[in-house]
Every structure is written in structure tokens, then in C-alpha cells.
Protein backbone atom coordinates (compact mmCIF):
# COMPACT_ATOMS: atom_id res chain seq x y z
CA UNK A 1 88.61 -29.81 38.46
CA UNK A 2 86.88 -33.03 37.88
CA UNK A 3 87.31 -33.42 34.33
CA UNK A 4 87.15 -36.77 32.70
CA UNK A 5 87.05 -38.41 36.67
CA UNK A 6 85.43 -41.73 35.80
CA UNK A 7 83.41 -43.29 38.41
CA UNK A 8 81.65 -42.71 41.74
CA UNK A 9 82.62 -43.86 44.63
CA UNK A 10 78.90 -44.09 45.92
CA UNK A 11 80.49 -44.15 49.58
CA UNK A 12 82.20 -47.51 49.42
CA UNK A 13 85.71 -49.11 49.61
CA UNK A 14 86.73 -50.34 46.55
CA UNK A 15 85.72 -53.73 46.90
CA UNK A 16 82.35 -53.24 48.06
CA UNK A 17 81.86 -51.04 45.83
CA UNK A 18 82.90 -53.58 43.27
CA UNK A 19 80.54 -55.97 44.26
CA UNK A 20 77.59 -53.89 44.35
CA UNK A 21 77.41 -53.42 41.05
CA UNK A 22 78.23 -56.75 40.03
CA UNK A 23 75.41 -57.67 42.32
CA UNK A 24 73.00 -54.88 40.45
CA UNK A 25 74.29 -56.13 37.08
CA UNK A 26 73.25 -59.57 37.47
CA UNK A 27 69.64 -58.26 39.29
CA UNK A 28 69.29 -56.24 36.12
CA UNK A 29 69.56 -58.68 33.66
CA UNK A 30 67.66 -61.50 35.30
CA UNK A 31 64.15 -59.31 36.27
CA UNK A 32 65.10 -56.90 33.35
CA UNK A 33 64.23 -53.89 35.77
CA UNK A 34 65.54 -52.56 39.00
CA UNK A 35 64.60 -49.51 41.42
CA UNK A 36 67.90 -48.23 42.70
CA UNK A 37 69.17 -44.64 43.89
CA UNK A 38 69.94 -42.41 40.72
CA UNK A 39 73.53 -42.65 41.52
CA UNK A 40 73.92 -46.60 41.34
CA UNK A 41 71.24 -46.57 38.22
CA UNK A 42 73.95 -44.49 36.97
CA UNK A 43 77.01 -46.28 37.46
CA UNK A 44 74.73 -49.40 36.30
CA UNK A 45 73.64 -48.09 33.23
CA UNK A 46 77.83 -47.50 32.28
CA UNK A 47 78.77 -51.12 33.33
CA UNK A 48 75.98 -52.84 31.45
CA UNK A 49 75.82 -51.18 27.94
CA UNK A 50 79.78 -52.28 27.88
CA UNK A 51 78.53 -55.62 29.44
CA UNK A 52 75.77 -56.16 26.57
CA UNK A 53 77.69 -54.86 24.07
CA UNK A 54 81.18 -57.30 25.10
CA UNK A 55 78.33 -60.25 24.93
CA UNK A 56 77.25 -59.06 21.34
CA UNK A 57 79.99 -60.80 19.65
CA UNK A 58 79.14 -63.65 20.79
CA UNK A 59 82.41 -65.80 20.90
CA UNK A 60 83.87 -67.68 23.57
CA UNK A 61 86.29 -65.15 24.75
CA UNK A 62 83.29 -62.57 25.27
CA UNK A 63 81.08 -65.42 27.15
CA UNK A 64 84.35 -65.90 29.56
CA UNK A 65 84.35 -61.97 29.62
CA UNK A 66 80.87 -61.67 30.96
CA UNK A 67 81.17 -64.83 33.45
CA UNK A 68 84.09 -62.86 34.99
CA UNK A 69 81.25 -59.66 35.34
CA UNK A 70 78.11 -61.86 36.64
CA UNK A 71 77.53 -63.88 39.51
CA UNK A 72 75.14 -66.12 38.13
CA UNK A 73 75.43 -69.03 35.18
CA UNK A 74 71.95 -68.32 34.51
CA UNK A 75 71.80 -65.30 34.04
CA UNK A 76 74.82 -65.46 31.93
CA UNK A 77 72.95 -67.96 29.69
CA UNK A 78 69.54 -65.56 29.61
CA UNK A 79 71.87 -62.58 28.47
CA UNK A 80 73.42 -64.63 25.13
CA UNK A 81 70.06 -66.44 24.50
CA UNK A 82 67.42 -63.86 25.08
CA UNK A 83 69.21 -60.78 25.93
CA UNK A 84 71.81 -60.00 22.71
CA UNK A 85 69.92 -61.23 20.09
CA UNK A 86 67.11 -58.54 21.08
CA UNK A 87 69.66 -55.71 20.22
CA UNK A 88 71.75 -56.80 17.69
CA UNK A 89 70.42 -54.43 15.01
CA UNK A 90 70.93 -51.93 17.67
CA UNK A 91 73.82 -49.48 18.33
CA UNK A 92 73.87 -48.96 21.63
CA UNK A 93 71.38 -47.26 24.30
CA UNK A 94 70.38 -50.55 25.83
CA UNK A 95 69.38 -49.26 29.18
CA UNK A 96 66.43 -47.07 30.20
CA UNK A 97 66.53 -45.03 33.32
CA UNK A 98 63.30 -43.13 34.44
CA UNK A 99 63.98 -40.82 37.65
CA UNK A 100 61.16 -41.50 40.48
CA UNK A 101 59.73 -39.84 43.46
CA UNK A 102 62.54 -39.66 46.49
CA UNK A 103 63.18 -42.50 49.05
CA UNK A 104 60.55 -41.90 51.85
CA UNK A 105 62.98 -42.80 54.66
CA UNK A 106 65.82 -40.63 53.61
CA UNK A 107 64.70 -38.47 50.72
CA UNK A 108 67.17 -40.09 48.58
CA UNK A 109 66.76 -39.55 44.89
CA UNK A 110 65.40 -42.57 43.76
CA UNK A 111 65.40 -44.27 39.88
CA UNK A 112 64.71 -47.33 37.81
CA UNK A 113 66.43 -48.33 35.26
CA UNK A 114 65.29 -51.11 32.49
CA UNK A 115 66.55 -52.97 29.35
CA UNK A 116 64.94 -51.37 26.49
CA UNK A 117 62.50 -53.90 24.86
């Protein structure tokens, strides 16, 4: 039984896996919105809401935190200056993921997920 198995493996090693959703992460937050497979969208959507809500308290520690997540400087700076004060009031459901049409190619199942504005 698979009960209370955390995470998919989405067909990688470890580390690859790893950095492919570090790589999504820092995507997501810089254009806000990202076409994916449904599988990554949801392995994204986990990693993110604990990513946005780590960067709501807004200390030092939970800056270093989030540089340790995300690639980018930028980015990091967009998420505590644009991002977090967007959803302060909010409790959580940060991300938005809308199922699309499947991958021509392949007939993967395709998705995008969003921030919520």
C-alpha cells in the first residue's frame, strides 16, 4: 500500500529530479505561470505553497531559506517584494492549477499552474 508515500519520482534520479523542480520553482515565480505535465504541476504546487509560505515571515533566516530553494537572486527579491505581501491576509492556496488538453507529441496529460492574483 502506498499510504502516506510522499513524492513522485516523475522518472528521475534523485538529483535530477531535485533540480527540476528547483528549476520549475524559480520559472514559476518569475513569469507567475507555467505549462508543465500534471505530474510536475503537482509536485510544484507542494514545493511552492511551503516555499511562499517559509518567505511569509519575512526574517532573515526565511530569506536564507528560500535562497537555498531558488536559483535566481532576482527572483528571490520579486518573491519578498511583490510576491508575499500579495498573500499575507491569506491562509494558504497560493497556487492555481487548471488541467489542459494532452501533449500532442506524446499524449501526455498536460497542466498549468499559476500564482493566484
Amino acid at each position: 500500500m502506498r499510504h502516506r508515500v510522499g513524492l513522485r519520482k516523475l522518472g528521475r534520479p534523485t538529483g535530477h529530479r531535485l533540480a527540476l523542480i528547483r528549476n520549475l520553482m524559480t520559472e514559476l515565480i518569475r513569469h507567475e505561470r507555467l505549462q508543465t505535465t500534471a505530474p510536475k504541476a503537482a509536485e510544484l504546487r507542494r514545493e511552492v505553497e511551503q516555499l511562499i509560505t517559509t518567505a511569509r515571515a519575512g526574517d532573515l533566516h526565511a530569506r536564507r531559506l528560500v535562497i537555498a530553494k531558488l536559483y535566481d537572486e532576482e527572483v528571490v527579491r520579486k518573491l519578498f517584494s511583490d510576491i508575499v505581501p500579495r498573500y499575507q491576509g491569506r491562509a494558504g492556496g497560493f497556487t492555481r492549477t487548471v488541467k489542459l488538453m494532452p501533449r500532442r507529441g506524446d499524449g501526455a496529460p498536460m497542466a498549468q499552474i499559476e500564482l493566484v492574483p
